[in-house]
N, C-alpha and C. Protein backbone atom coordinates (compact mmCIF):
# COMPACT_ATOMS: atom_id res chain seq x y z
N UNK A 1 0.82 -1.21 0.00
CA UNK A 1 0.00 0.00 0.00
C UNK A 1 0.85 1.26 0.00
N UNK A 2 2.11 1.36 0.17
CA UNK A 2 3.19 2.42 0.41
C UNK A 2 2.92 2.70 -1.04
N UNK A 3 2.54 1.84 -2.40
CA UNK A 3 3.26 2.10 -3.34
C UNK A 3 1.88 3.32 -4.25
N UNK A 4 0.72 3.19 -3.16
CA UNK A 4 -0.51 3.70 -3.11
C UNK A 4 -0.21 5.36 -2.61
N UNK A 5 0.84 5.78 -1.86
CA UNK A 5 0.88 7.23 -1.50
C UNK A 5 1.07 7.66 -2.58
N UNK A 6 0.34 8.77 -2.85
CA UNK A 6 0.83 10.45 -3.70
C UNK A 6 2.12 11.29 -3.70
N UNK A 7 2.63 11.21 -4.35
CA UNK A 7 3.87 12.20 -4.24
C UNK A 7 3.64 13.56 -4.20
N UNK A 8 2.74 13.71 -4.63
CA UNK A 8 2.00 15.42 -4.56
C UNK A 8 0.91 16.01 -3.17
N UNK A 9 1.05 16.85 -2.38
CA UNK A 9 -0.12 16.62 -1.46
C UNK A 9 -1.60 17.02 -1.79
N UNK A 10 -2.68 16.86 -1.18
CA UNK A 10 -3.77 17.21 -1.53
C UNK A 10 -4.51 17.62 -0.21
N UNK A 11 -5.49 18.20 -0.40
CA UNK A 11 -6.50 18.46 0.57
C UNK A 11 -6.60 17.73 1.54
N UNK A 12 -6.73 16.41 1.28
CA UNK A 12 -7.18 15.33 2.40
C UNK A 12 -6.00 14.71 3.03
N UNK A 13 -4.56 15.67 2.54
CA UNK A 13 -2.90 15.39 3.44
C UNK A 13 -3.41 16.26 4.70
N UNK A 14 -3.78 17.24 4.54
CA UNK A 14 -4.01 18.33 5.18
C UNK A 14 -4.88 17.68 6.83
N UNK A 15 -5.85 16.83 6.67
CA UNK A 15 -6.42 15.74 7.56
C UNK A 15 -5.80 15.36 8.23
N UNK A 16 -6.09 15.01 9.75
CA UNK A 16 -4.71 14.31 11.02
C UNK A 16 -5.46 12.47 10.22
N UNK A 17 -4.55 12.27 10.51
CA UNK A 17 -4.60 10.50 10.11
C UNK A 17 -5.39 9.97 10.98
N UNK A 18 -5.51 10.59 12.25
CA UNK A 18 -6.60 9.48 12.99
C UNK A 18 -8.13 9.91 12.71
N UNK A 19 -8.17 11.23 12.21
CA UNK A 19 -9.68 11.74 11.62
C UNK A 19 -9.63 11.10 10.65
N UNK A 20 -8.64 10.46 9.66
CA UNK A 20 -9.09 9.70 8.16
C UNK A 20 -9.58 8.43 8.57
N UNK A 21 -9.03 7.86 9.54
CA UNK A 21 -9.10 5.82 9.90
C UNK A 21 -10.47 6.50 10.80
N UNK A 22 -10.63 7.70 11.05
CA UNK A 22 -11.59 7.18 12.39
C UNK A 22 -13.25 6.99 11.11
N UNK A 23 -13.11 8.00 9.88
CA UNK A 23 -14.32 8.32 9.51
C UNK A 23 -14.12 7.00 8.36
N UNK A 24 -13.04 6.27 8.28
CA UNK A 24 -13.11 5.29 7.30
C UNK A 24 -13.88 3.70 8.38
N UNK A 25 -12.86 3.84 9.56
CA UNK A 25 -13.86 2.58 10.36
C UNK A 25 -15.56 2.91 10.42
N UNK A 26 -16.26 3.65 10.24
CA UNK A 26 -17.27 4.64 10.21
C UNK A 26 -17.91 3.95 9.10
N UNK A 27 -17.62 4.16 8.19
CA UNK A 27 -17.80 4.59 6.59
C UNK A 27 -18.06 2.69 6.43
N UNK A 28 -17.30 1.73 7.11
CA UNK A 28 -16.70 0.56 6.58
C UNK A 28 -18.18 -0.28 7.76
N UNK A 29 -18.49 0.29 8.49
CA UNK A 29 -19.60 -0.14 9.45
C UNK A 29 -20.91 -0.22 8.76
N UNK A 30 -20.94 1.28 8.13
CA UNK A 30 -22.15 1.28 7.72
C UNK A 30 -22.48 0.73 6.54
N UNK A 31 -21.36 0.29 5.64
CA UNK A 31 -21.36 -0.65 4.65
C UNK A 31 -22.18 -1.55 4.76
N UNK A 32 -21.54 -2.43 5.99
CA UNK A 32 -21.76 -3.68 6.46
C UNK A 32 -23.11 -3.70 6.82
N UNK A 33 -23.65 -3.07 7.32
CA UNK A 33 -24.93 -2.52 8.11
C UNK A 33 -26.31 -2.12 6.89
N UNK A 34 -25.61 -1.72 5.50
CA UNK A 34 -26.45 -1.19 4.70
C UNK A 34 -26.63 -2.25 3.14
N UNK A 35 -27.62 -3.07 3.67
CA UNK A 35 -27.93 -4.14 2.98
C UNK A 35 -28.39 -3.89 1.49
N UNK A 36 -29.40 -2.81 1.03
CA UNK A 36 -29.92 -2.44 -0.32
C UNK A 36 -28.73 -2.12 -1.44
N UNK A 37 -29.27 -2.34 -2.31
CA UNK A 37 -28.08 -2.05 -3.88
C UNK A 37 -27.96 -0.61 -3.94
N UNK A 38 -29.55 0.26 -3.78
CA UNK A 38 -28.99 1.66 -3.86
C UNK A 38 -28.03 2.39 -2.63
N UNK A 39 -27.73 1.88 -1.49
CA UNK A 39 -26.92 1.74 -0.64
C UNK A 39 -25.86 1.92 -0.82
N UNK A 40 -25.72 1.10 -1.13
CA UNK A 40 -23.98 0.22 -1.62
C UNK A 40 -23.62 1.21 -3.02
N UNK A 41 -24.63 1.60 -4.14
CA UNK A 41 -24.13 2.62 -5.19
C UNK A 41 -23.83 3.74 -4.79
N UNK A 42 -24.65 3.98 -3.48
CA UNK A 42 -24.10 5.47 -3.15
C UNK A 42 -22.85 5.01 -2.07
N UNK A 43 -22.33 4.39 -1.68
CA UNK A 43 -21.23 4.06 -1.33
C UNK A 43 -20.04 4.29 -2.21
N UNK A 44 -20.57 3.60 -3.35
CA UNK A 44 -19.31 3.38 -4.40
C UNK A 44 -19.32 4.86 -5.01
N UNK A 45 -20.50 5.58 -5.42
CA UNK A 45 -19.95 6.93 -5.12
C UNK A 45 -19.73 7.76 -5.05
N UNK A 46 -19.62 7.75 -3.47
CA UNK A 46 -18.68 8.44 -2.25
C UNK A 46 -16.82 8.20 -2.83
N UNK A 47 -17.13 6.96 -2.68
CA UNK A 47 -15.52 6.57 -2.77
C UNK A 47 -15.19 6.77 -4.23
N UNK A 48 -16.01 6.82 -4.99
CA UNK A 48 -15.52 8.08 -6.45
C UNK A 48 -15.09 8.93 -6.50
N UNK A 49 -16.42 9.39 -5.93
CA UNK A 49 -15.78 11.14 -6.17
C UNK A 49 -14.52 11.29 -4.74
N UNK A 50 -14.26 10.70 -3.56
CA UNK A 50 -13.58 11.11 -2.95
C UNK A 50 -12.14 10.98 -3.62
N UNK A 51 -12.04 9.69 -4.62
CA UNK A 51 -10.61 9.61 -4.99
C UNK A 51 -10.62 10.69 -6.28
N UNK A 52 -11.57 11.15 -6.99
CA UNK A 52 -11.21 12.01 -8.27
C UNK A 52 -10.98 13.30 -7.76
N UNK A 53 -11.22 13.56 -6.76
CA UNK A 53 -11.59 14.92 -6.18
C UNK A 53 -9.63 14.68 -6.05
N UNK A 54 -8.64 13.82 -5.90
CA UNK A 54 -7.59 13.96 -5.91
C UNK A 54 -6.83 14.60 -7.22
N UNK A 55 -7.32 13.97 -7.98
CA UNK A 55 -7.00 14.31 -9.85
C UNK A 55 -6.80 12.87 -10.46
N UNK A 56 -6.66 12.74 -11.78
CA UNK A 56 -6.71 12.06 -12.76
C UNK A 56 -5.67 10.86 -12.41
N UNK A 57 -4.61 11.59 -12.05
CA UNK A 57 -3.22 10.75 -11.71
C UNK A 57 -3.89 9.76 -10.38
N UNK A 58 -4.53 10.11 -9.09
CA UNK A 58 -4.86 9.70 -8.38
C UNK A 58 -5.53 8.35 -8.52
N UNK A 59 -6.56 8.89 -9.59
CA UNK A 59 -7.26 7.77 -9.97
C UNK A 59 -7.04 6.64 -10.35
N UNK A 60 -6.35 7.01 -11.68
CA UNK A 60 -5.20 6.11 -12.50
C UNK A 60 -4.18 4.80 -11.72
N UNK A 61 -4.19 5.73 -10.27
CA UNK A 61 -3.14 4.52 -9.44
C UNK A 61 -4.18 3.66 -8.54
N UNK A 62 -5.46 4.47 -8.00
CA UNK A 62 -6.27 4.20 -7.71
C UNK A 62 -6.91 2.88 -8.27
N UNK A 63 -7.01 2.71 -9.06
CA UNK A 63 -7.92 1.75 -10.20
C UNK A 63 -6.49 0.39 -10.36
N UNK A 64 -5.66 0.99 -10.20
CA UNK A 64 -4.75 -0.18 -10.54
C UNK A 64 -4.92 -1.10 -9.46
N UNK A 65 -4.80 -0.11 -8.14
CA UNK A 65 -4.77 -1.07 -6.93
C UNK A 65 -6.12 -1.61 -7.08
N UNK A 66 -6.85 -1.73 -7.94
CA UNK A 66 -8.78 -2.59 -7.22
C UNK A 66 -8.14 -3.57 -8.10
N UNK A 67 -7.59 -3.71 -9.04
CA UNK A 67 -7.80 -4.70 -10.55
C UNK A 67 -8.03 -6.15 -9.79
N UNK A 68 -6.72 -6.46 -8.67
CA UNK A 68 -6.90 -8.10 -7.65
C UNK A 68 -8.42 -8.03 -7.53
N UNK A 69 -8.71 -6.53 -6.95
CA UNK A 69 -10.46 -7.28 -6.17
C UNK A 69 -11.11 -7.27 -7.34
N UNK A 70 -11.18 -7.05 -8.29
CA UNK A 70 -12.40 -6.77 -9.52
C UNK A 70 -12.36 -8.51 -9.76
N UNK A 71 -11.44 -9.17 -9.24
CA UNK A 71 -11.64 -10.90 -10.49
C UNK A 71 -12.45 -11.22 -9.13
N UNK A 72 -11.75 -11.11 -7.61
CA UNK A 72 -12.45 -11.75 -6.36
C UNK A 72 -14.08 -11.43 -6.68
N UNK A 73 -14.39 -10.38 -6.85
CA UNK A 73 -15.93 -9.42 -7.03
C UNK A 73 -16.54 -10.62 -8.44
N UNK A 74 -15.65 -10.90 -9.19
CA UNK A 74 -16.20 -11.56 -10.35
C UNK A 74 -16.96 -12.90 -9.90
N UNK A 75 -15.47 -13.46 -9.02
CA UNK A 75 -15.70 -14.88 -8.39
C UNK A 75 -17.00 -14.88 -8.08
N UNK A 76 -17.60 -13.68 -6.99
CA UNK A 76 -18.47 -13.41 -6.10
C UNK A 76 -19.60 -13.56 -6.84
N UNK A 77 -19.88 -12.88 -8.10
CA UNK A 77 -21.22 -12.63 -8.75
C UNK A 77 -21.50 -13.72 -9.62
N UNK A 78 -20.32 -14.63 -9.92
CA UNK A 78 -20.81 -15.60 -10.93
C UNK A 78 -21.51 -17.14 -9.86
N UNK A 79 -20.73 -17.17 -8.36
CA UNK A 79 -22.02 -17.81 -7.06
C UNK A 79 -23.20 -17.29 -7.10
N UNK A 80 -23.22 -15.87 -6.86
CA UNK A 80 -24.30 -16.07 -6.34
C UNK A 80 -25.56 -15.81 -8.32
N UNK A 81 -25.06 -15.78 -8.98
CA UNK A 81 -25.53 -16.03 -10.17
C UNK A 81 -26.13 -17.36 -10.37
N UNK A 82 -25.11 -18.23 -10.03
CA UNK A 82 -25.58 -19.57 -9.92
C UNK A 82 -26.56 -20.04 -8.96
N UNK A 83 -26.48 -19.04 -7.72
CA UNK A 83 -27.00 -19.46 -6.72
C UNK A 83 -28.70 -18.45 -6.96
N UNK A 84 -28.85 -17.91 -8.13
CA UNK A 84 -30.46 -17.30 -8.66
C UNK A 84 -30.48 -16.34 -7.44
N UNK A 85 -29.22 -15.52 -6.97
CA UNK A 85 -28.89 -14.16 -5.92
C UNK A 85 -28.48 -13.15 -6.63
N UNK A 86 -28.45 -12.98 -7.73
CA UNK A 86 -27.95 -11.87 -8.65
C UNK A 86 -28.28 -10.40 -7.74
N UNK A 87 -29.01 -10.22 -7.40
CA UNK A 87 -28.68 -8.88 -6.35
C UNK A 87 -28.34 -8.85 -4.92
N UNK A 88 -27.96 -10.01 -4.58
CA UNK A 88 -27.30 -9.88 -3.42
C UNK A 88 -26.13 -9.99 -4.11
N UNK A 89 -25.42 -10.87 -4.48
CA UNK A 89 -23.98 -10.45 -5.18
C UNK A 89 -23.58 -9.43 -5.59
N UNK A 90 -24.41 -8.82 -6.17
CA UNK A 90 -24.08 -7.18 -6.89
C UNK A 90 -23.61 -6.40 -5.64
N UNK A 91 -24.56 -6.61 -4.66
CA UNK A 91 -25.13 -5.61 -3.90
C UNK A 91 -23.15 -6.36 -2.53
N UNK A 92 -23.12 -7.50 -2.72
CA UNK A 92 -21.94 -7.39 -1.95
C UNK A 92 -20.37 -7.48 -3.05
N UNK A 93 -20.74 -7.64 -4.29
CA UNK A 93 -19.62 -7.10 -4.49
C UNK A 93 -19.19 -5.47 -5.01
N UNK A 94 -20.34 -5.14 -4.89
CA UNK A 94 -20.34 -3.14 -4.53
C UNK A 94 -19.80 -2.81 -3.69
N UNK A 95 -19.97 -3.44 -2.36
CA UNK A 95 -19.63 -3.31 -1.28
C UNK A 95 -18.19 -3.58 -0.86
N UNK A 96 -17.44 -4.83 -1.56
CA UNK A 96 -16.18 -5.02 -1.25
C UNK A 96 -15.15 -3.61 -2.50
N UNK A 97 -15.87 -3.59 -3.42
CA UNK A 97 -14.96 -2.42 -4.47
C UNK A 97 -14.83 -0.89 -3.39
N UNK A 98 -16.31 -0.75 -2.92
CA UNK A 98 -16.52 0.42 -1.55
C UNK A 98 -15.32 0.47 -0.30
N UNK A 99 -15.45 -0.21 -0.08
CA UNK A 99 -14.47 -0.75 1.35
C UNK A 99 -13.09 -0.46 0.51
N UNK A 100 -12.74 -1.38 -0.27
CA UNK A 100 -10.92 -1.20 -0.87
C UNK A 100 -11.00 -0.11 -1.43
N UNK A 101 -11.85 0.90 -1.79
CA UNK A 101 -11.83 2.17 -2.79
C UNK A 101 -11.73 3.26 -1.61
N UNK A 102 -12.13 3.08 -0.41
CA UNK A 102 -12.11 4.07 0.31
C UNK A 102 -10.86 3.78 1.24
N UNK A 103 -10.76 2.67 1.53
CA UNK A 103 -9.58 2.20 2.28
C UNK A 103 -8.14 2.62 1.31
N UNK A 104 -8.26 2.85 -0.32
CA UNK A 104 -7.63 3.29 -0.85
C UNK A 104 -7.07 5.09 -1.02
N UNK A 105 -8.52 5.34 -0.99
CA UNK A 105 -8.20 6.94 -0.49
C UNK A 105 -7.38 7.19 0.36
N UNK A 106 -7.81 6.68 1.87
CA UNK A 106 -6.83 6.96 2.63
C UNK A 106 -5.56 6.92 2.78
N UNK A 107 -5.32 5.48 2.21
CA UNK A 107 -3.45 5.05 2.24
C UNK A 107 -2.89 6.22 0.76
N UNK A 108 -3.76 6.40 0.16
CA UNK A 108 -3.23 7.96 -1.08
C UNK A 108 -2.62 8.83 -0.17
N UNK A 109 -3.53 9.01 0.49
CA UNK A 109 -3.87 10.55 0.82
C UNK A 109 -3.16 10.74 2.81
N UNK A 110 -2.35 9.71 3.43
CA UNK A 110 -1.48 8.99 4.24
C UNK A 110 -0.58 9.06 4.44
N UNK A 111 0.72 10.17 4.91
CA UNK A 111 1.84 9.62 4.49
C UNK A 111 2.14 8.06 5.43
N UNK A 112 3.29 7.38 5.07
CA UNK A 112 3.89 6.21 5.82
C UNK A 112 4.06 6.20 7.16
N UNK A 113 4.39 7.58 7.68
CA UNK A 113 4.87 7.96 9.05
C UNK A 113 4.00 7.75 9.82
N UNK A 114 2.82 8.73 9.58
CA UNK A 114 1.87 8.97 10.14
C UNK A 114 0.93 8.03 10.76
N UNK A 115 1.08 6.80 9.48
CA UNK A 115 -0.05 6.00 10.26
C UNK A 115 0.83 5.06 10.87
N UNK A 116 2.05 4.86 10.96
CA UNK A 116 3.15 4.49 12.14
C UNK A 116 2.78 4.93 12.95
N UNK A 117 2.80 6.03 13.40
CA UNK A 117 2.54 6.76 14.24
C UNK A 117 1.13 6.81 14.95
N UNK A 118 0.38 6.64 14.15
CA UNK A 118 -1.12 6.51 15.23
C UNK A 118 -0.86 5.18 15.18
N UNK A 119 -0.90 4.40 15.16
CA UNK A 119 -0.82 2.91 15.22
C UNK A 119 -0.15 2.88 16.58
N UNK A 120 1.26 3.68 16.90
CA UNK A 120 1.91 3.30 18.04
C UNK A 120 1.09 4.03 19.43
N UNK A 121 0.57 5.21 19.17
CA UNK A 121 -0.65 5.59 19.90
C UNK A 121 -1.45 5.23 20.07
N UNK A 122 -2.54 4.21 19.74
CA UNK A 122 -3.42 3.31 19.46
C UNK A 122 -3.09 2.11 20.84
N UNK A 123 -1.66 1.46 20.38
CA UNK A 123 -1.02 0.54 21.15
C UNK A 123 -0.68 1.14 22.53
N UNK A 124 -0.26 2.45 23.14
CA UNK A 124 -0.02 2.45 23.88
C UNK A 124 -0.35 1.84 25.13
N UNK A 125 -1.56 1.45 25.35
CA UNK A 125 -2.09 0.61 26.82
C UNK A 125 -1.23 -0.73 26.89
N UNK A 126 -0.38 -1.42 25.46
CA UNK A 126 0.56 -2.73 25.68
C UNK A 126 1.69 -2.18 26.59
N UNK A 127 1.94 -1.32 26.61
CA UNK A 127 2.74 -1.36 27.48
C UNK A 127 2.75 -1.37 28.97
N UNK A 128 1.64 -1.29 29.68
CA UNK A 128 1.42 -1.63 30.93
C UNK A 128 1.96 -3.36 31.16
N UNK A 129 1.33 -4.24 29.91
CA UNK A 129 1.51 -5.66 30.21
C UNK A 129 3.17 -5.83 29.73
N UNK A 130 4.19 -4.93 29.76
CA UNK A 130 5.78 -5.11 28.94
C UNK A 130 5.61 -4.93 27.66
N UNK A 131 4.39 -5.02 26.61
CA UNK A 131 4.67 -5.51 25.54
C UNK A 131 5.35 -3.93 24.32
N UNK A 132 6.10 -3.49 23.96
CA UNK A 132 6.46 -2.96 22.95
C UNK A 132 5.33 -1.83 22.32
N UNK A 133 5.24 -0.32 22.48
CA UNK A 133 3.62 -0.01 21.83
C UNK A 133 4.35 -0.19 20.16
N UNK A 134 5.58 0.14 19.90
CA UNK A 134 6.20 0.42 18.59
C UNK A 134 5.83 -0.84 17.98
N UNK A 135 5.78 -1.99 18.78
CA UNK A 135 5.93 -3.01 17.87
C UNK A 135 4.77 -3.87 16.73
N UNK A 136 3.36 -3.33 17.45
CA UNK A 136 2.84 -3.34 16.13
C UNK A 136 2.24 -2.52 15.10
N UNK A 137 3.53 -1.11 15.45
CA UNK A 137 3.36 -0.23 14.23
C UNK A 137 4.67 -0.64 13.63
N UNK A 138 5.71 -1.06 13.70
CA UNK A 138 6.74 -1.88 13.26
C UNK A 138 6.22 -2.84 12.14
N UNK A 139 5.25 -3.74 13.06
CA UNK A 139 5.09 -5.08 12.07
C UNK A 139 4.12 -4.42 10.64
N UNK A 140 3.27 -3.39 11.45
CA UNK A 140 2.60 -2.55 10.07
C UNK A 140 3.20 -2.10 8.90
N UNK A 141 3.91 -1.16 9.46
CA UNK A 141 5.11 -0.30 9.02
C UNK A 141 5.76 -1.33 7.66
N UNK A 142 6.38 -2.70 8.23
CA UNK A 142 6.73 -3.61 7.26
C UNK A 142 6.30 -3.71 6.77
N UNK A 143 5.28 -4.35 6.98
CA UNK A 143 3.82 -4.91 5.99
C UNK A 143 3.72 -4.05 4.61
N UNK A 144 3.03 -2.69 5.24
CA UNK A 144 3.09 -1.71 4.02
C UNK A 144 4.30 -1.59 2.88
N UNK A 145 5.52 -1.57 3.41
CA UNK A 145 6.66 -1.24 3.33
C UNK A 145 7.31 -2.39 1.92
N UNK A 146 6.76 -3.73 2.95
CA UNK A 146 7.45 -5.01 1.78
C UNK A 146 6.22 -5.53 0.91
N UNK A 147 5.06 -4.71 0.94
CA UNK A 147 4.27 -5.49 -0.62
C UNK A 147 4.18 -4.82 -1.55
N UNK A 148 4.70 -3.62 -1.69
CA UNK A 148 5.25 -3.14 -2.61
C UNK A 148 6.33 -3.65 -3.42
N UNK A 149 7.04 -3.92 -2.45
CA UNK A 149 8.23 -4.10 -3.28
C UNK A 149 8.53 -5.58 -3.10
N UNK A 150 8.23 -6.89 -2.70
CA UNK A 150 7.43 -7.92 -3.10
C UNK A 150 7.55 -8.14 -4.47
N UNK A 151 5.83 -7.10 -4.89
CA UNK A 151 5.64 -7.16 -6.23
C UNK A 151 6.68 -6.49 -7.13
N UNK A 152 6.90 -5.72 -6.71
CA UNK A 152 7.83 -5.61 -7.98
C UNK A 152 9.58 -6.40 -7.65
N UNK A 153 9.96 -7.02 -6.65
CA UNK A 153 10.80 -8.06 -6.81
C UNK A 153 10.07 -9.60 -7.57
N UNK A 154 9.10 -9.55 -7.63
CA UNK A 154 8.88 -10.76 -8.93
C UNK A 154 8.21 -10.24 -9.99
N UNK A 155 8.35 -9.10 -10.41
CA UNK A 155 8.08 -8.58 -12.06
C UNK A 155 9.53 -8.94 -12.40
N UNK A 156 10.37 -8.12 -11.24
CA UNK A 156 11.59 -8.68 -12.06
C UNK A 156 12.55 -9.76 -12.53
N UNK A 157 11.88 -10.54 -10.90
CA UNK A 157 12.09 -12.17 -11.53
C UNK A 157 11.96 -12.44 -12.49
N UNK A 158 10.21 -12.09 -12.68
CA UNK A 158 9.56 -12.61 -13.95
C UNK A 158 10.37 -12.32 -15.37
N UNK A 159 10.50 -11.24 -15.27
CA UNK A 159 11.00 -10.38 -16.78
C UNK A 159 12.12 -11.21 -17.06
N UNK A 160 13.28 -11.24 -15.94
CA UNK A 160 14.40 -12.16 -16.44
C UNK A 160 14.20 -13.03 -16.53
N UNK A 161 13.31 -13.98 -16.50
CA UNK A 161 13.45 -15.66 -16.82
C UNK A 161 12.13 -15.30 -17.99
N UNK A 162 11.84 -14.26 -18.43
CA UNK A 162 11.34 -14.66 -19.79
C UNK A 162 12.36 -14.02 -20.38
N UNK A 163 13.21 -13.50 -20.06
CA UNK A 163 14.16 -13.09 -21.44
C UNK A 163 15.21 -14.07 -21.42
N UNK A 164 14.90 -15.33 -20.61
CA UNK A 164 15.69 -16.59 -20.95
C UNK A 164 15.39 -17.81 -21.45
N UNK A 165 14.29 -17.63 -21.37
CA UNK A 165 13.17 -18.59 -22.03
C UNK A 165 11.47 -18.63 -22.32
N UNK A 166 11.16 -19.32 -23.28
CA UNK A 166 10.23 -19.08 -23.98
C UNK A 166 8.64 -19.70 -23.46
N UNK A 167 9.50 -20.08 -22.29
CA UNK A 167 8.17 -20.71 -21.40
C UNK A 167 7.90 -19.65 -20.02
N UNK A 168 6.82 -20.02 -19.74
CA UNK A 168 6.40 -19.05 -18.04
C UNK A 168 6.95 -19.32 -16.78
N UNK A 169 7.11 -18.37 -16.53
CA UNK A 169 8.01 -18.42 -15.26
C UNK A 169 7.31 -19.37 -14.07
N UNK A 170 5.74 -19.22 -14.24
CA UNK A 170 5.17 -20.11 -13.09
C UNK A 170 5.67 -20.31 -11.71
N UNK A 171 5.69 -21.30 -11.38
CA UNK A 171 6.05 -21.40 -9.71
C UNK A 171 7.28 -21.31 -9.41
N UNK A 172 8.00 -21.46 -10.47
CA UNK A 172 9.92 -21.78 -10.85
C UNK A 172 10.27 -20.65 -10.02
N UNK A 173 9.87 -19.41 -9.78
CA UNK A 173 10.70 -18.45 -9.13
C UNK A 173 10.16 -18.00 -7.84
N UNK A 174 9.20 -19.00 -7.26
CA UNK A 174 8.50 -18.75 -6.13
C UNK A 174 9.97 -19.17 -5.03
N UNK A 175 10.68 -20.19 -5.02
CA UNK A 175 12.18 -20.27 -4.37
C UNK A 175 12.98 -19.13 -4.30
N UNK A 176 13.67 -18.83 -5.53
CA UNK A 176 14.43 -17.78 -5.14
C UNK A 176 13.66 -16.38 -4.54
N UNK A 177 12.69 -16.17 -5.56
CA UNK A 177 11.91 -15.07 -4.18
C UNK A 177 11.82 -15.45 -2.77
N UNK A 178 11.72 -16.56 -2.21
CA UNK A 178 11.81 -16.85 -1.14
C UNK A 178 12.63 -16.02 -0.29
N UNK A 179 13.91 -16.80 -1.14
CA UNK A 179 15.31 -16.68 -0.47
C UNK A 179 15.76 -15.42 -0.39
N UNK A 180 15.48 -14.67 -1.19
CA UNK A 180 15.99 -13.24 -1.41
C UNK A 180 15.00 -12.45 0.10
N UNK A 181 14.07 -13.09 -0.12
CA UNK A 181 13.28 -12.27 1.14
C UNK A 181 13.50 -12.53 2.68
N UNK A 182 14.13 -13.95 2.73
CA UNK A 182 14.43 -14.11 3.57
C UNK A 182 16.05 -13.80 3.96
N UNK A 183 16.63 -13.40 3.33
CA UNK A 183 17.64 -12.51 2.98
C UNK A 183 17.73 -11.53 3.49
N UNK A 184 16.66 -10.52 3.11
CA UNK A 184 16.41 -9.02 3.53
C UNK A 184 15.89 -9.51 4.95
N UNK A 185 15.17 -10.41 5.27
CA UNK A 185 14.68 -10.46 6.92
C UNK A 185 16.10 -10.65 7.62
N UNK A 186 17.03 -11.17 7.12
CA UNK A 186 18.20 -10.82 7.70
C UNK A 186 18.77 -9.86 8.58
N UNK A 187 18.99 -9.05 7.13
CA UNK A 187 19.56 -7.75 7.22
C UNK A 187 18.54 -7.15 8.07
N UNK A 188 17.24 -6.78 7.92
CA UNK A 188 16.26 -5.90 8.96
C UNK A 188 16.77 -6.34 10.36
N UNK A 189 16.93 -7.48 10.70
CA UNK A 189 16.66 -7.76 12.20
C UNK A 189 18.10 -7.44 12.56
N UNK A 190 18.91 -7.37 11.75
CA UNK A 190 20.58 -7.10 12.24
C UNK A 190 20.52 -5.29 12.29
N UNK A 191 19.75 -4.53 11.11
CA UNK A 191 19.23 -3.33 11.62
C UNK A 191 18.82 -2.93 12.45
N UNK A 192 17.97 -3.96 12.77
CA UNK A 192 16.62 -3.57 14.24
C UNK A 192 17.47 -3.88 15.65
N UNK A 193 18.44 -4.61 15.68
CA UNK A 193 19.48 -4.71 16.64
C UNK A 193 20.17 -3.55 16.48
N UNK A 194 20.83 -3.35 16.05
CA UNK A 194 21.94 -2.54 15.78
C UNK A 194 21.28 -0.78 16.30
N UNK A 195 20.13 -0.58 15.97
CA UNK A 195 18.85 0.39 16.32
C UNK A 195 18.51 0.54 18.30
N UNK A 196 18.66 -0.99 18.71
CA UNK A 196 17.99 -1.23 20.08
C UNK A 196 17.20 -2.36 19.93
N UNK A 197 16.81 -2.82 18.70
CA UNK A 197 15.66 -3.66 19.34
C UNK A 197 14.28 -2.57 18.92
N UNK A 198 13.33 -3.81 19.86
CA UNK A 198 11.97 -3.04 19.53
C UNK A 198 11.33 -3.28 21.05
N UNK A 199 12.30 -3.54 22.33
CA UNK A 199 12.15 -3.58 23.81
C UNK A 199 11.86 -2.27 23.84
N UNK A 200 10.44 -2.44 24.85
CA UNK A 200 9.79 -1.30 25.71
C UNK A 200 10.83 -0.46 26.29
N UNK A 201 10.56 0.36 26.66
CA UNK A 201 11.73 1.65 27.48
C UNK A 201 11.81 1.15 28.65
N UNK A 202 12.70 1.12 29.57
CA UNK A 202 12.15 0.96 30.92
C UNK A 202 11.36 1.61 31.58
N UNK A 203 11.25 1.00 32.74
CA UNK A 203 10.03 2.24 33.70
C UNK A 203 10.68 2.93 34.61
N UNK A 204 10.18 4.13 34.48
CA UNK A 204 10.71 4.87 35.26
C UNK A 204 10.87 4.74 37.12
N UNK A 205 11.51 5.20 37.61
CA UNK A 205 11.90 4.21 38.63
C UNK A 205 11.03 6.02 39.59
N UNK A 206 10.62 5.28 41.05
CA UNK A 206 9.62 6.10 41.55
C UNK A 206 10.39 6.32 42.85
């Protein structure tokens, strides 16, 4: 989703990050809650016009990130097609394009830091029990961080083993991606040492 931020800012940078997650958990309730098709269209859009209202470019990256859910949404409508539900399918795969389209706005319109950062605010009560508040804006932080670039470490797999042969790369490079990733988990945790760790602070002594 990192690969989802704007390089340009917009109006809705201008937003504290916990007013964006607070009106998106909001937004993602009443989804769930709002069973009718005309519902769910005015859902979808909301989450239109909120991403065009960014500009053209916005969109453009916007739309790339749904393409995975548009086949899942397909999966969805050709059940319940079969299953003689043709508007309940519609009506929930409106609903899942709604949810990732708005959940998309936000991570646009997001920088990386930030939602590190409420995340570790969020966590703060773990630390009464020892546990780390950083640490599961850390594991976030990654998350975001390595599926970006994930995907594009096996485009480039991909690309080189078709410019070596005339067959598909298929599962053949699911190994060395492995390895390479487990590679970089290496290096991070010899970082994350070398940093402190991701141990709570101590407590202050009374």
């Amino acid at each position: 989703m990192l690969s989802l931020a704007l390089a340009r800012r917009s109006w809705a940078h201008r937003l504290p990050a916990s007013v964006k997650f607070a009106v998106l958990a909001v937004l993602m309730v009443a989804l769930m809650r709002i069973g009718s098709l005309p519902g769910q269209i005015a859902g979808l859009a909301l989450a239109l016009g909120l991403t065009l209202s960014l500009g053209i470019g916005a969109a453009r990256i916007a739309a790339r990130a749904l393409r995975p859910v548009l086949w899942i949404v397909a999966v969805i409508l050709v059940w319940h097609l079969w299953a003689d539900e043709a508007r309940q399918g519609l009506a929930f795969g409106l609903r899942v394009v709604t949810m990732v389209g708005l959940a998309n706005f936000v991570t646009l319109t997001t920088p990386l830091p930030e939602i590190i950062a409420l995340i570790e605010w969020l966590a703060q009560p773990l630390a009464r029990f020892g546990l780390a508040p950083r640490l599961p804006a850390l594991a976030v932080g990654l998350v975001l961080r390595f599926i970006p670039e994930l995907r594009a470490r096996h485009a480039a797999m991909a690309e080189a083993w078709r410019a070596r042969s005339a067959r598909r790369p298929g599962a053949k490079i699911v190994a060395p991606l492995a390895f390479s990733l487990l590679d970089d988990a290496d290096h991070l945790a010899e970082a994350l040492r070398a940093r402190g760790g991701i141990a709570p602070p101590p407590a202050a002594k009374t």
